[in-house]
C-alpha atoms as a PDB file:
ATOM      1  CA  UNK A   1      12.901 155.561  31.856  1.00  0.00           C
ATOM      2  CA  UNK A   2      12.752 152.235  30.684  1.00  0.00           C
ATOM      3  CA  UNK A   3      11.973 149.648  33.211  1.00  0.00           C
ATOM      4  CA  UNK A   4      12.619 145.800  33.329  1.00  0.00           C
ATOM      5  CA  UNK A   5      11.057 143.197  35.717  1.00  0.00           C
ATOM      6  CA  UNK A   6      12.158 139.785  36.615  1.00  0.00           C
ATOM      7  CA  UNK A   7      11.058 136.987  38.709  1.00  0.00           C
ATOM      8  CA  UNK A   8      13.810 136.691  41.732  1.00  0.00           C
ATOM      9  CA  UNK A   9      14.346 133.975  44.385  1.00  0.00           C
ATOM     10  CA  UNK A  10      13.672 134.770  46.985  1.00  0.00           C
ATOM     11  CA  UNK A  11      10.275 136.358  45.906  1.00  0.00           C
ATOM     12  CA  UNK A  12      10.771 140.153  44.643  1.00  0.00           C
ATOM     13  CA  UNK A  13       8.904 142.484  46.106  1.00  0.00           C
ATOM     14  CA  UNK A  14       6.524 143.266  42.735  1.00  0.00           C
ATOM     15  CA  UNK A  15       5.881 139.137  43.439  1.00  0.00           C
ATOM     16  CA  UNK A  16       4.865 139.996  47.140  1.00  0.00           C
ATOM     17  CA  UNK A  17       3.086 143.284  46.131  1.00  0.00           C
ATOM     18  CA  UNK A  18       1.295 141.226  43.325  1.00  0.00           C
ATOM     19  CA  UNK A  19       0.422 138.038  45.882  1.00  0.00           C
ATOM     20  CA  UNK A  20      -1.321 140.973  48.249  1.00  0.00           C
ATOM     21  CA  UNK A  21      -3.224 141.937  45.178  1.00  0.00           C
ATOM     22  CA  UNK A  22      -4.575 138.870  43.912  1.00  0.00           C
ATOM     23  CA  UNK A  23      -5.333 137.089  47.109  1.00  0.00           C
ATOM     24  CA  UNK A  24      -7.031 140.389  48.214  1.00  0.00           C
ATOM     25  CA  UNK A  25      -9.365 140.665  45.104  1.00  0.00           C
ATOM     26  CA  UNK A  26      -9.774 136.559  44.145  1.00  0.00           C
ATOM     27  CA  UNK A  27     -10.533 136.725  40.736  1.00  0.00           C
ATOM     28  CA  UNK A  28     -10.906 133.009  41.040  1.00  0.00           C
ATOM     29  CA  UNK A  29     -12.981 132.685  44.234  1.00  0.00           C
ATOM     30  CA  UNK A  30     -10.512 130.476  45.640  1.00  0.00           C
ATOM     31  CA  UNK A  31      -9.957 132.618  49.229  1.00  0.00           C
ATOM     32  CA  UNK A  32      -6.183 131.899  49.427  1.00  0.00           C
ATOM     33  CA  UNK A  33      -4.624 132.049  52.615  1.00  0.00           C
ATOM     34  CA  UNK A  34      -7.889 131.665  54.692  1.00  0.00           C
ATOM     35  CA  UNK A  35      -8.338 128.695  57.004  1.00  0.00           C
ATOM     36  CA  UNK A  36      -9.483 125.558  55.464  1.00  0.00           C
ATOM     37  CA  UNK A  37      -8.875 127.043  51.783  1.00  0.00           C
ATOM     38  CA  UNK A  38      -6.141 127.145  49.479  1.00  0.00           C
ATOM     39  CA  UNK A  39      -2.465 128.627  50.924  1.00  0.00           C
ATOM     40  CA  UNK A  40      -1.907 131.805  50.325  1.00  0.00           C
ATOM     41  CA  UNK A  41       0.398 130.955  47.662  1.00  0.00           C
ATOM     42  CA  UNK A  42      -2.381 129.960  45.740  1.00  0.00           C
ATOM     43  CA  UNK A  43      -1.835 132.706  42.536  1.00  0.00           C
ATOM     44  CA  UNK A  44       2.070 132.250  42.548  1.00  0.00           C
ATOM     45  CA  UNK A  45       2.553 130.074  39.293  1.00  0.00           C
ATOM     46  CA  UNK A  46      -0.167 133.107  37.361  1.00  0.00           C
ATOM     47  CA  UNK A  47       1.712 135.910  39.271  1.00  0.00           C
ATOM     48  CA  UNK A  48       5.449 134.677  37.995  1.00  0.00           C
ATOM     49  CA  UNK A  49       3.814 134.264  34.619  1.00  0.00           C
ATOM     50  CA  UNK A  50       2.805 137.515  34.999  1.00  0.00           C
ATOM     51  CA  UNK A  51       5.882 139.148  35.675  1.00  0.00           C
ATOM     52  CA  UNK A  52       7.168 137.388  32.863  1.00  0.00           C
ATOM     53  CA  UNK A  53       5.207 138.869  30.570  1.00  0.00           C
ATOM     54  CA  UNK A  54       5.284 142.149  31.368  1.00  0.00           C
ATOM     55  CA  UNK A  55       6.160 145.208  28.892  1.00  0.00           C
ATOM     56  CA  UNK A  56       8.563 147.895  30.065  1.00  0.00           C
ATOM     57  CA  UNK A  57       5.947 150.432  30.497  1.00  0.00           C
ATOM     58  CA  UNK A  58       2.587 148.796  30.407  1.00  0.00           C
ATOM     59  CA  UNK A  59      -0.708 150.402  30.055  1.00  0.00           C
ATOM     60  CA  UNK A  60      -3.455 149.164  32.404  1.00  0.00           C
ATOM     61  CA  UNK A  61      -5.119 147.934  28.801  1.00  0.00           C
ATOM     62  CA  UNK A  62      -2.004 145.722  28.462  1.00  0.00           C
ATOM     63  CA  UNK A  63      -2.105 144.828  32.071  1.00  0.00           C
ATOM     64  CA  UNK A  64      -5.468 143.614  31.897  1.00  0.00           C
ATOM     65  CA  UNK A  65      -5.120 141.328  28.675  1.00  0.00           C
ATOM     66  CA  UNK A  66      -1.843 139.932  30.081  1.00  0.00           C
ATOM     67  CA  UNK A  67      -3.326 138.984  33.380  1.00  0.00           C
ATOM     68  CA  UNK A  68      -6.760 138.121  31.420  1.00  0.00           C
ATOM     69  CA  UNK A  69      -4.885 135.795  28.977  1.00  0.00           C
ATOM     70  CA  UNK A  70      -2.756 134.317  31.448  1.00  0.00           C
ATOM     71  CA  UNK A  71      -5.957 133.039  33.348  1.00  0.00           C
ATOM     72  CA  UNK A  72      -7.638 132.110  31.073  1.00  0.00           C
ATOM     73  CA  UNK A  73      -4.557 129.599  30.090  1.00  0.00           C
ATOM     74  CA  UNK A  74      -4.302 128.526  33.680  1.00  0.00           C
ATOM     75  CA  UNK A  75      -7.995 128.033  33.841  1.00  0.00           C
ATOM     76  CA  UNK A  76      -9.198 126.383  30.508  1.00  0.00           C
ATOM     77  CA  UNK A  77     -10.641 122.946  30.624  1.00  0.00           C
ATOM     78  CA  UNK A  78      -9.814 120.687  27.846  1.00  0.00           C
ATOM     79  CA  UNK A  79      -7.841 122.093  25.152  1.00  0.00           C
ATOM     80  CA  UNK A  80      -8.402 125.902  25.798  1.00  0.00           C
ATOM     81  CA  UNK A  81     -11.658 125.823  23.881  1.00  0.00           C
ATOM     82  CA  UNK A  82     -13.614 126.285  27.502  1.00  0.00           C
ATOM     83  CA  UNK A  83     -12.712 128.357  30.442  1.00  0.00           C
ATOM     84  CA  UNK A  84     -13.922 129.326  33.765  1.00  0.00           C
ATOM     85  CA  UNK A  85     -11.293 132.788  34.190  1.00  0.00           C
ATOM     86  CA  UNK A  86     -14.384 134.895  33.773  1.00  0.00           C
ATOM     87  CA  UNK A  87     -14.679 137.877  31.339  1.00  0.00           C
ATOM     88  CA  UNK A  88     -11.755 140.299  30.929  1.00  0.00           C
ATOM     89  CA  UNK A  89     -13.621 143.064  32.807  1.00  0.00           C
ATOM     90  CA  UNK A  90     -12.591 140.944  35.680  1.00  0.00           C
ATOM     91  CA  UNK A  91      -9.339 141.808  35.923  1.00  0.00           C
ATOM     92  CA  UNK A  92      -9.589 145.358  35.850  1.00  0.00           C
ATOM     93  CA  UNK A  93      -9.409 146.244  39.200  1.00  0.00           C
ATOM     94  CA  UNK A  94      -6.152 144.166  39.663  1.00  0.00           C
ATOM     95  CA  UNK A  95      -4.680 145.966  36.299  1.00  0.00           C
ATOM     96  CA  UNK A  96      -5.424 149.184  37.711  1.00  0.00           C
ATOM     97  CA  UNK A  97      -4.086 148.398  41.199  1.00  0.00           C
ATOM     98  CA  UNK A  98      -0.774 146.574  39.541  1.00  0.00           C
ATOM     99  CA  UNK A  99      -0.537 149.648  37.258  1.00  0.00           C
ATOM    100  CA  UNK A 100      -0.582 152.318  40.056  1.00  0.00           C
ATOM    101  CA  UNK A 101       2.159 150.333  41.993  1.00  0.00           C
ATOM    102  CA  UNK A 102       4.686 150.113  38.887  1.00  0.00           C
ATOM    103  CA  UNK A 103       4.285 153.764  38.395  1.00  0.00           C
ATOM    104  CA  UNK A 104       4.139 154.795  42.041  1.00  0.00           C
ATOM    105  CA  UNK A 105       7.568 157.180  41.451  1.00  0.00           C
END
């Protein structure tokens, strides 16, 4: 079964399922929601980019270099040649936890 995802206004519920995800792990250290830090909205432009990009039927491999690759855009200082996103391995606990939820049927 071929499956197709899409960024929806209001937010779909992959968006909300993904917000839960990333604010819960912080790749980025930035403690989103919590009082006196960022709102929890704080991922929302990386998780719709995200979405965006996804294949039909990712594999967490591909889930992990989209989300990796999409931080490390959204995080690069300069011209891309720096960037503070971390190593790859950092996003593999949110690939994995994305990945389970896509194929929860």
């Amino acid at each position: 079964m071929s499956r197709q995802y899409t960024v929806e206004a209001p937010k779909s519920e992959l968006h909300r399922v993904m917000r839960k995800i990333f604010n819960k792990d912080d790749p980025m250290g930035l403690k989103p929601g919590k009082p006196g830090w960022p709102p929890e909205d704080e991922y929302d432009s990386e998780i719709e980019s995200i979405i965006k990009s996804l294949p039909c039927e990712p594999s967490v491999s591909e889930l992990n270099t989209i989300i990796f690759n999409v931080f490390v855009k959204s995080f690069s200082i300069g011209f891309g040649e720096k960037h503070i996103a971390g190593k790859k391995e950092r996003y593999n606990v949110i690939a994995i936890q994305l990945h389970e939820y896509l194929f929860r049927d």
